[in-house]
C-alpha atoms as a PDB file:
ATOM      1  CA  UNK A   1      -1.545 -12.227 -17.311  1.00  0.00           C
ATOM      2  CA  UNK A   2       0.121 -15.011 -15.822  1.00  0.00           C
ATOM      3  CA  UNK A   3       2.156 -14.443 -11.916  1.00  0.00           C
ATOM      4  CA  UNK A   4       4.640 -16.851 -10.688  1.00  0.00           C
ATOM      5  CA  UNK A   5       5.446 -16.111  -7.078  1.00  0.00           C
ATOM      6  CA  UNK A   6       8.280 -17.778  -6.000  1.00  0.00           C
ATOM      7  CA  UNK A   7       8.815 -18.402  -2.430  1.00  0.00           C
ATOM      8  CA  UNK A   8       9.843 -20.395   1.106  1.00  0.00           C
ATOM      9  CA  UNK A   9       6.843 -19.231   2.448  1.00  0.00           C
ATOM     10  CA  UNK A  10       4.116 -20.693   0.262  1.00  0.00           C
ATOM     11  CA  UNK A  11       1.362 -20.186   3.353  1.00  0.00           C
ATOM     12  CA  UNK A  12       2.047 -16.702   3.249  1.00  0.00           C
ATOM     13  CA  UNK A  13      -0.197 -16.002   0.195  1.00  0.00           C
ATOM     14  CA  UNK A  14      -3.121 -18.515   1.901  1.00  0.00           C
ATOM     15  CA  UNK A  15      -6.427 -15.472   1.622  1.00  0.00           C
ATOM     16  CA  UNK A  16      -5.455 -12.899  -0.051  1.00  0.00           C
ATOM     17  CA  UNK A  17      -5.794 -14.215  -3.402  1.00  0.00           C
ATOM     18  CA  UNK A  18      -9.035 -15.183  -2.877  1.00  0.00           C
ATOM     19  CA  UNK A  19     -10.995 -11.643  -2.350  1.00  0.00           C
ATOM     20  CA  UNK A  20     -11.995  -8.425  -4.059  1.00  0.00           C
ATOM     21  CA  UNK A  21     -10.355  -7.501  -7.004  1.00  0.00           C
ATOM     22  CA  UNK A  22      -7.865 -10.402  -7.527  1.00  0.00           C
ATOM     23  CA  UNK A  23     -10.521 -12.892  -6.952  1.00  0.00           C
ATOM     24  CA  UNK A  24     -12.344 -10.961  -9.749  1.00  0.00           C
ATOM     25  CA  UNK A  25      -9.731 -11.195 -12.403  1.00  0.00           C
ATOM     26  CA  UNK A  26      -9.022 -14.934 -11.903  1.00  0.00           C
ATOM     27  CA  UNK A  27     -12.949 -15.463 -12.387  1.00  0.00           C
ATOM     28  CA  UNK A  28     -12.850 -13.609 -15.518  1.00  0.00           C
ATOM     29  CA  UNK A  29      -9.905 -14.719 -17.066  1.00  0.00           C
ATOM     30  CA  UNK A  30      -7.509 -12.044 -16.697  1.00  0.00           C
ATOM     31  CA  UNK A  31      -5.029 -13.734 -14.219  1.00  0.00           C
ATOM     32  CA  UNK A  32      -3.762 -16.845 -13.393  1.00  0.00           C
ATOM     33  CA  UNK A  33      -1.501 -16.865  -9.965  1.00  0.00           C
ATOM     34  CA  UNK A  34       0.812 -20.130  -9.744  1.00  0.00           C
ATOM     35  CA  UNK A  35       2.739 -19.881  -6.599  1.00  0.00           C
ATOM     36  CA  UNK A  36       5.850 -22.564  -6.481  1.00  0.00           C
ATOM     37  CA  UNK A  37       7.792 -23.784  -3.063  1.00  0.00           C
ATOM     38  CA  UNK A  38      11.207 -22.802  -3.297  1.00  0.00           C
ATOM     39  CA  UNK A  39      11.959 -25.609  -1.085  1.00  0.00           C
ATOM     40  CA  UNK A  40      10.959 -28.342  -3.954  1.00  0.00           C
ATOM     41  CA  UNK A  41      14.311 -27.423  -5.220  1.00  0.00           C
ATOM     42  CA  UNK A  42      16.039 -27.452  -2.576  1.00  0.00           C
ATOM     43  CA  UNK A  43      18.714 -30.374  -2.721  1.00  0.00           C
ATOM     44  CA  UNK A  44      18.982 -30.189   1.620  1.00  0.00           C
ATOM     45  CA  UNK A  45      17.579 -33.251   2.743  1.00  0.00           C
ATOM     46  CA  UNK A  46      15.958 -30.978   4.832  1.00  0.00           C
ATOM     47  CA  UNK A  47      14.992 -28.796   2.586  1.00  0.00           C
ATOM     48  CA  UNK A  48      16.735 -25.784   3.656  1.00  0.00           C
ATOM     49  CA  UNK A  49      17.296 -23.162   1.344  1.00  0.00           C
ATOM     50  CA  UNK A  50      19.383 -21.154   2.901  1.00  0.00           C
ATOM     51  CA  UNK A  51      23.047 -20.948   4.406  1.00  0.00           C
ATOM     52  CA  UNK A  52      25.925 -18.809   6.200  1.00  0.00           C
ATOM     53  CA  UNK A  53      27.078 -15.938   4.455  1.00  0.00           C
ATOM     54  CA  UNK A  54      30.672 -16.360   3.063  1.00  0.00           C
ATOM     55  CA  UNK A  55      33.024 -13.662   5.025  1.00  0.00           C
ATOM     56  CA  UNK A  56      31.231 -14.202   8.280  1.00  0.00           C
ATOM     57  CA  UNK A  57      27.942 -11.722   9.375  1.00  0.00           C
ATOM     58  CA  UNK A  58      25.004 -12.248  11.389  1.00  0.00           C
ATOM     59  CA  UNK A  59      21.734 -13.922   9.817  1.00  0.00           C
ATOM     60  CA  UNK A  60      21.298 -16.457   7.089  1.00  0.00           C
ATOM     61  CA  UNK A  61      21.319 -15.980   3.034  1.00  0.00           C
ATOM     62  CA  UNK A  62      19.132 -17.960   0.440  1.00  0.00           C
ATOM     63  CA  UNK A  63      21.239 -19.828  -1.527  1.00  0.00           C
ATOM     64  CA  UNK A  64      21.238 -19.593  -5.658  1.00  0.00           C
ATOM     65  CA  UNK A  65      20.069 -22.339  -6.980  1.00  0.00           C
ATOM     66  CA  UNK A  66      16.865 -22.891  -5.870  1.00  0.00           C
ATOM     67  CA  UNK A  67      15.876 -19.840  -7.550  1.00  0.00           C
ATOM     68  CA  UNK A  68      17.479 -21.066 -10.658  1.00  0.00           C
ATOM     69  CA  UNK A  69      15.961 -24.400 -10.756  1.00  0.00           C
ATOM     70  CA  UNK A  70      12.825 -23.069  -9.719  1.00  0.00           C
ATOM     71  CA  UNK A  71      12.819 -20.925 -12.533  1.00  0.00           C
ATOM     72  CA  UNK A  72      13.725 -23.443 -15.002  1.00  0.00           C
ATOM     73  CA  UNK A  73      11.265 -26.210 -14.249  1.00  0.00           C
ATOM     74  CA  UNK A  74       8.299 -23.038 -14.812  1.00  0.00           C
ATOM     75  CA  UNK A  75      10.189 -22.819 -18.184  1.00  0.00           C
ATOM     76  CA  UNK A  76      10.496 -19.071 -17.855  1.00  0.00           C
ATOM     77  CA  UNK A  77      10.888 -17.585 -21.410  1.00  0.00           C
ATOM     78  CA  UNK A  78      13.575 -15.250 -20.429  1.00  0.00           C
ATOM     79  CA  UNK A  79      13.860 -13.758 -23.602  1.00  0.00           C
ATOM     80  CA  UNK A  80      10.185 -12.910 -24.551  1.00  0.00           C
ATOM     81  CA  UNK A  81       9.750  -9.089 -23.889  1.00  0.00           C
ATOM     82  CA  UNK A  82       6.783  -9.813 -22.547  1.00  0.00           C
ATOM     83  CA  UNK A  83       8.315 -11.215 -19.471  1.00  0.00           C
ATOM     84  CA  UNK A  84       9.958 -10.284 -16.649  1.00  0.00           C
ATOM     85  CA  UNK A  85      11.811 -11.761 -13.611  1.00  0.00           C
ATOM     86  CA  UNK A  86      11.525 -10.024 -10.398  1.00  0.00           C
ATOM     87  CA  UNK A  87      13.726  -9.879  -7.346  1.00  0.00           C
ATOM     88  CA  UNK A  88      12.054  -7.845  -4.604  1.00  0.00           C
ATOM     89  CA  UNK A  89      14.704  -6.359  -2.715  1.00  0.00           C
ATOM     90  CA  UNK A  90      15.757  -3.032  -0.471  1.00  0.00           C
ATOM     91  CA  UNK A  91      18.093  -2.354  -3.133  1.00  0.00           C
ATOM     92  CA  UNK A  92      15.556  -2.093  -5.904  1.00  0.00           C
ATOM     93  CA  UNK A  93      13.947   0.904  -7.683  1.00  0.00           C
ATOM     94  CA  UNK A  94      11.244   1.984  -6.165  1.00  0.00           C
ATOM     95  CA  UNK A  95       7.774   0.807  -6.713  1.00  0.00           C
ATOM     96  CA  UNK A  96       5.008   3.511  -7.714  1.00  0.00           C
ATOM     97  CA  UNK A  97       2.165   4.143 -10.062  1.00  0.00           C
ATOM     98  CA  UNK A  98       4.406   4.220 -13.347  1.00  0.00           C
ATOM     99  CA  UNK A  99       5.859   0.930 -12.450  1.00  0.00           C
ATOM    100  CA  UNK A 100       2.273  -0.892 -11.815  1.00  0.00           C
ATOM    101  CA  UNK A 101       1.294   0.656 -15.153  1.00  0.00           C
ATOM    102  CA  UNK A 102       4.402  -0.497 -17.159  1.00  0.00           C
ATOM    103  CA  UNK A 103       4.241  -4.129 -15.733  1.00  0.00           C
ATOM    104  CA  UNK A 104       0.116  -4.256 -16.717  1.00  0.00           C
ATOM    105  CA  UNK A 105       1.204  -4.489 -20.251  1.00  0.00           C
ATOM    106  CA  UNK A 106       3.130  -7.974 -19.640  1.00  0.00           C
ATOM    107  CA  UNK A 107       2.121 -11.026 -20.045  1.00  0.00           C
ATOM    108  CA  UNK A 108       4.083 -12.728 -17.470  1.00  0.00           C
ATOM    109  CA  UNK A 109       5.615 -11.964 -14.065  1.00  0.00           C
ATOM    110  CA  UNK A 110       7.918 -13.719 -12.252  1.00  0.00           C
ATOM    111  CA  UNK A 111       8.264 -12.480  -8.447  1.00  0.00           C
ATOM    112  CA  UNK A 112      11.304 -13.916  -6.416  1.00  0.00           C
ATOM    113  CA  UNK A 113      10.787 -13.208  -3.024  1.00  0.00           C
ATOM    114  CA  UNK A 114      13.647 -13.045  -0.800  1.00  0.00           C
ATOM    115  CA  UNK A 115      14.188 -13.826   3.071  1.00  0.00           C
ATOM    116  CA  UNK A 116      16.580 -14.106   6.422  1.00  0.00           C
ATOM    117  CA  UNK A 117      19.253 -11.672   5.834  1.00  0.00           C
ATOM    118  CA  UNK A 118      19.417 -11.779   1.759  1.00  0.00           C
ATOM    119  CA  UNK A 119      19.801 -13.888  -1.589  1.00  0.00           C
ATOM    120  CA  UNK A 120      22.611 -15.004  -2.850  1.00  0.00           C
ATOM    121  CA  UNK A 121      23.799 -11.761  -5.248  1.00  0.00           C
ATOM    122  CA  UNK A 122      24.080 -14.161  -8.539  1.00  0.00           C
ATOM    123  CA  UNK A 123      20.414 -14.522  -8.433  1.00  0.00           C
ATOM    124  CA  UNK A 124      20.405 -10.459  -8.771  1.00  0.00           C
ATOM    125  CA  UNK A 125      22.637 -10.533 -10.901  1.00  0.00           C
ATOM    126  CA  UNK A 126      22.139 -13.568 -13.429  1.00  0.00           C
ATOM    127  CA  UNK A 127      18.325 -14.689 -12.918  1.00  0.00           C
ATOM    128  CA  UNK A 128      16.217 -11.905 -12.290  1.00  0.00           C
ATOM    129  CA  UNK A 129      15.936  -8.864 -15.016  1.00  0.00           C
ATOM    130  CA  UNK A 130      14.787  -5.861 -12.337  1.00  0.00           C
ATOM    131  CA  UNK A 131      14.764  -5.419  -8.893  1.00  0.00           C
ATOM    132  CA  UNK A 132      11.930  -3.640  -7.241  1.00  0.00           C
ATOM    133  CA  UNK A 133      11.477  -2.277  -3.279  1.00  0.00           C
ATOM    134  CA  UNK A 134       8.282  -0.845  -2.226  1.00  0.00           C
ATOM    135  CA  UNK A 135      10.151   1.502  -0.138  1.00  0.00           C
ATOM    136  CA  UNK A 136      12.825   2.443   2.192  1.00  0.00           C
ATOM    137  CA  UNK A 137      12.332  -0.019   4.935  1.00  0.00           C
ATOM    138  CA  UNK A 138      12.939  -3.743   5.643  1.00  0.00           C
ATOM    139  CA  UNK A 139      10.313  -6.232   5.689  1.00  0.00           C
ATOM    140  CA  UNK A 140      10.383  -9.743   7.232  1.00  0.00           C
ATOM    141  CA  UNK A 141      10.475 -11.559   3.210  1.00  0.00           C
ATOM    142  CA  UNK A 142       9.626 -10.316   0.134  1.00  0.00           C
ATOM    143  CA  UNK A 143       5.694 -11.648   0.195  1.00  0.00           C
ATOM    144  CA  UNK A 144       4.578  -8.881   1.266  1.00  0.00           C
ATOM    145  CA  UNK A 145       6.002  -6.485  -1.151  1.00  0.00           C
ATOM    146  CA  UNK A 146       4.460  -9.378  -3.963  1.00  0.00           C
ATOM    147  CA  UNK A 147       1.390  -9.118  -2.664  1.00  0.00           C
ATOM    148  CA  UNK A 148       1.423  -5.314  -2.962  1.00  0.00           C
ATOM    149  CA  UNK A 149       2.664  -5.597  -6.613  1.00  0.00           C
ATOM    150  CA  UNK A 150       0.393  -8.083  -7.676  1.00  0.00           C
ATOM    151  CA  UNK A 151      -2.414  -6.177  -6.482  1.00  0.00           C
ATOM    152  CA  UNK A 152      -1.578  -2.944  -7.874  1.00  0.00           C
ATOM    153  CA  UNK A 153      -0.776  -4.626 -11.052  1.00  0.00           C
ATOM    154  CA  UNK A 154      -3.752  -6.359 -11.397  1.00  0.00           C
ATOM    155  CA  UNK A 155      -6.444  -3.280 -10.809  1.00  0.00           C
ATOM    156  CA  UNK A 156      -4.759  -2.215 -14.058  1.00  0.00           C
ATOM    157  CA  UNK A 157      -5.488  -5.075 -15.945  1.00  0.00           C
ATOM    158  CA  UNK A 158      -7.582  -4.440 -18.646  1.00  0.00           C
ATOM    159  CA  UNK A 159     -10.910  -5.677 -18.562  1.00  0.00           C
ATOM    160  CA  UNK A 160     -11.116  -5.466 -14.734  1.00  0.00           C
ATOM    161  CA  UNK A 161     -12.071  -2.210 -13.801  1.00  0.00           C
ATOM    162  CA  UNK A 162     -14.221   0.745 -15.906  1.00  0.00           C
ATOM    163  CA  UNK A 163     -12.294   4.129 -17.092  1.00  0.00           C
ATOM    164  CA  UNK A 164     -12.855   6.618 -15.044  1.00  0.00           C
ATOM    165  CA  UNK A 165     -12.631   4.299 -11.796  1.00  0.00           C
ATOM    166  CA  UNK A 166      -8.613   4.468 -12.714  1.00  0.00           C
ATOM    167  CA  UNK A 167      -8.315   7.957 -14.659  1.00  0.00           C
ATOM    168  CA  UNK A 168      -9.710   9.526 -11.243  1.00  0.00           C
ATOM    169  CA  UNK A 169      -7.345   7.946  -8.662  1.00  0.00           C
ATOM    170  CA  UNK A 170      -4.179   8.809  -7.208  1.00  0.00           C
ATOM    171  CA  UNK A 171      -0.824   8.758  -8.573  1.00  0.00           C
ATOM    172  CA  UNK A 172      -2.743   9.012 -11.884  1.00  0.00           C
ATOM    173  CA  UNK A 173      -1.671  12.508 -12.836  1.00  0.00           C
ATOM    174  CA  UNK A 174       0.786  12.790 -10.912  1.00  0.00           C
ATOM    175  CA  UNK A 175      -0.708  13.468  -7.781  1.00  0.00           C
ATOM    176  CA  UNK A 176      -3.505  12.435  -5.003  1.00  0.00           C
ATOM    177  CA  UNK A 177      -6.926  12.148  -5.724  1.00  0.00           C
ATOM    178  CA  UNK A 178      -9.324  14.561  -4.203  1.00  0.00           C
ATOM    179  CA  UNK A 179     -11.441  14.156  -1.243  1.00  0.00           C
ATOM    180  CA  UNK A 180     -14.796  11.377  -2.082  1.00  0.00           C
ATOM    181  CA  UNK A 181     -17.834  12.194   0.288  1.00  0.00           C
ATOM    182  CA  UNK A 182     -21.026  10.161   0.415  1.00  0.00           C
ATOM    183  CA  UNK A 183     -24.767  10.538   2.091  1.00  0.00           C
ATOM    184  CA  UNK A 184     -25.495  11.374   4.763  1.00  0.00           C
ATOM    185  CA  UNK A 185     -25.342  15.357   3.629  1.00  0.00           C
ATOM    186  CA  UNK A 186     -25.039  15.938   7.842  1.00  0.00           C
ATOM    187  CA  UNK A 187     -23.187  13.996   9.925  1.00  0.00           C
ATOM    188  CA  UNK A 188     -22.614  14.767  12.975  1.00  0.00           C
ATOM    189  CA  UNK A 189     -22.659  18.472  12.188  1.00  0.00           C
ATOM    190  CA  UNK A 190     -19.983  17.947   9.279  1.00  0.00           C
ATOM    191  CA  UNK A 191     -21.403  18.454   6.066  1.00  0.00           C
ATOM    192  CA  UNK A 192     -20.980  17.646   2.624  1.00  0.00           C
ATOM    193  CA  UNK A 193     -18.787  20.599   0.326  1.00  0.00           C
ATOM    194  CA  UNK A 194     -22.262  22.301  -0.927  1.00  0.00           C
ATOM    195  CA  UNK A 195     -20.243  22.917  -4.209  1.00  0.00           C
ATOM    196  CA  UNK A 196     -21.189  18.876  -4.744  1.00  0.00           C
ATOM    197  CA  UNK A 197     -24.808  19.152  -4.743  1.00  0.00           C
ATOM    198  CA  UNK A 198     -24.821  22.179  -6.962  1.00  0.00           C
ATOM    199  CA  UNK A 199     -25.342  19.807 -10.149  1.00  0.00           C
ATOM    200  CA  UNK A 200     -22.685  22.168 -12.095  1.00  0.00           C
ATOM    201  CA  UNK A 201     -20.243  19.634 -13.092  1.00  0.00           C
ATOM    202  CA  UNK A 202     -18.222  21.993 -14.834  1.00  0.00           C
ATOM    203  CA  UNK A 203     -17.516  23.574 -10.874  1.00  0.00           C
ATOM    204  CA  UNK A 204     -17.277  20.246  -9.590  1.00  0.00           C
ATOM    205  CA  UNK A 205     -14.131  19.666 -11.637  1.00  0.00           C
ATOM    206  CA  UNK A 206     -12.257  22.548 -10.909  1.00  0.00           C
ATOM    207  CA  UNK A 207     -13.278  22.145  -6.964  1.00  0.00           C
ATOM    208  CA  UNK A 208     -11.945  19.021  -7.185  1.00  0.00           C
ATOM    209  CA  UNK A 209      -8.686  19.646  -9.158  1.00  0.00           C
ATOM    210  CA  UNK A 210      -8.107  22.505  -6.627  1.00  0.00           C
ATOM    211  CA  UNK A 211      -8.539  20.112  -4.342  1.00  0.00           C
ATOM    212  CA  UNK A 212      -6.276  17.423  -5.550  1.00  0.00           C
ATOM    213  CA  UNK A 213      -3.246  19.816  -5.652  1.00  0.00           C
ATOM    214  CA  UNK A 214      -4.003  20.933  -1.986  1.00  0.00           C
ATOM    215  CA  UNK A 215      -3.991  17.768  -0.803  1.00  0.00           C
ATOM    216  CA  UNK A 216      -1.078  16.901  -2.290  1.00  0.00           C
ATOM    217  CA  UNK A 217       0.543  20.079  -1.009  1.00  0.00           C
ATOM    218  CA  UNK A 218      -0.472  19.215   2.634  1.00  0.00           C
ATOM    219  CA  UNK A 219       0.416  15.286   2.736  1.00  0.00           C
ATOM    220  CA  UNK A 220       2.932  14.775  -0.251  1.00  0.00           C
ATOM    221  CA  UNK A 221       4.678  18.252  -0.560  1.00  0.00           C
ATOM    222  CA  UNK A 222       7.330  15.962  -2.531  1.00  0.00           C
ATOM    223  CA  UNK A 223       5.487  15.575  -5.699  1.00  0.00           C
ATOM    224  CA  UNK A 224       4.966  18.907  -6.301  1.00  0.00           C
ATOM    225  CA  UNK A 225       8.676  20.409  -5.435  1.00  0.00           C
ATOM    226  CA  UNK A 226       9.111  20.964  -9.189  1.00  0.00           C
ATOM    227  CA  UNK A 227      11.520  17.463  -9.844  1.00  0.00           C
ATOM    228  CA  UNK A 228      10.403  15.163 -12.648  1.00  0.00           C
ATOM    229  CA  UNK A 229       8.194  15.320 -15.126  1.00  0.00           C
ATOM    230  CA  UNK A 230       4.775  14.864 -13.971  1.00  0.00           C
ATOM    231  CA  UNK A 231       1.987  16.896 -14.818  1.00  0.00           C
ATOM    232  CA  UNK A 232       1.735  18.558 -11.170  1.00  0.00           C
ATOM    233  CA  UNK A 233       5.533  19.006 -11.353  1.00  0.00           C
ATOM    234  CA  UNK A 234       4.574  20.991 -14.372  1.00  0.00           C
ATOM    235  CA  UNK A 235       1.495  22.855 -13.533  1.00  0.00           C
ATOM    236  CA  UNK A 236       2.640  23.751  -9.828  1.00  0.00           C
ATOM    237  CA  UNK A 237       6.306  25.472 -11.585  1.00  0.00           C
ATOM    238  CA  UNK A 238       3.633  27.156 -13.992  1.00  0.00           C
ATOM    239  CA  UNK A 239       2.455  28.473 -11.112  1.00  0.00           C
ATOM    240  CA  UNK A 240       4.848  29.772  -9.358  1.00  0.00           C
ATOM    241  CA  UNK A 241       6.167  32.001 -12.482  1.00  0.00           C
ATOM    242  CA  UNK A 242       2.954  33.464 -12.346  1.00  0.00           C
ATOM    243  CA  UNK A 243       3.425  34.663  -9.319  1.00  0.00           C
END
């Protein structure tokens, strides 16, 4: 999979990139991060890329173009279904386990990371094919919410990580994953769930299915109050009949 990250914050990526898991897939082949300066196409003599918002408001907006020219000069294949331009923004859908899966199949990503007090709405509107928020607050620029993307994206990439490392995670089914415990059996007077060193695997799984859906009872009530389609939506309503 190839990333372009478009930004006016080039520095902000400087690290990241470089450890665990997406250090891993660029060493094996599976993904190739170009990150381009938004300001090399800028036509400011200073480089700006931003300006005051027609109709008067506080704060600064990122001017068009940029975007566009940036995008053209990566010669963006707009319309191969196997890409797809990104504008992270507060007004996108938002961002979960479905979405990281659904982008994984791609072949190439385009992120266009926003800033000050917006973007220009013809870039929404006429360059960029989704728009995607990690949630319902407001970050400083959209780097962040790339970075988050890009990771989760890229833990799905095939070749990266074994089967059951991602069939046993959260989000997976539909809800959170249940609680991991490790040596030492005592510590501190807390101990291990016994039911773990019984060897009966066939236990094991139903403790810890049981103890999926209680946890996400307890810290994400939300996936299980019966809306959409997921398999805890389903199984928690089946449930509840029962009773």
């Amino acid at each position: 999979m190839l990333i372009d990250l478009i930004t006016a914050f080039p520095g902000s990526f400087s690290g990241i990139f470089g450890e665990s898991m997406l250090r891993r897939a660029q060493e094996k082949g599976l993904l190739q991060l170009r990150i381009t300066d938004l300001r090399d196409f800028s036509r400011d003599k200073h480089r700006r890329v931003d300006d005051a918002p027609y109709g008067g408001g506080a704060g600064m907006v990122m001017r068009a173009e940029p975007f566009f020219l940036a995008v053209e000069a990566l010669a963006v294949a707009k319309d191969d279904p196997g890409t797809r331009i990104i504008l992270l923004s507060p007004g996108g859908k938002i961002f979960n386990q479905r979405k990281a899966q659904e982008l994984s199949t791609l072949n190439h990503l385009v992120l266009l990371c926003g800033h000050y007090e917006g973007i220009d709405e013809r870039v929404a509107l006429y360059l960029a094919q989704e728009r995607i928020s990690i949630g319902d607050y407001v970050l400083t620029g959209g780097e962040i919410a790339a970075m988050v993307i890009v990771d989760a994206v890229t833990r799905l990439l095939p070749g990266l990580l074994s089967g059951p490392s991602l069939e046993e995670e959260s989000f997976t089914d539909g809800m959170l994953e249940y609680p991991q415990y490790t040596r030492p059996y005592n510590f501190r007077g807390m101990l291990v769930p016994d039911v773990l060193l019984s060897g009966n695997h066939a236990e094991i799984k139903k403790w810890r299915r049981r103890q999926a859906l209680e946890q996400t009872k307890l810290y994400r009530p939300d996936l299980v109050n019966g809306r959409g389609n997921t398999p805890l939506a389903k199984e928690n309503n089946l449930g509840r009949s029962e009773e």
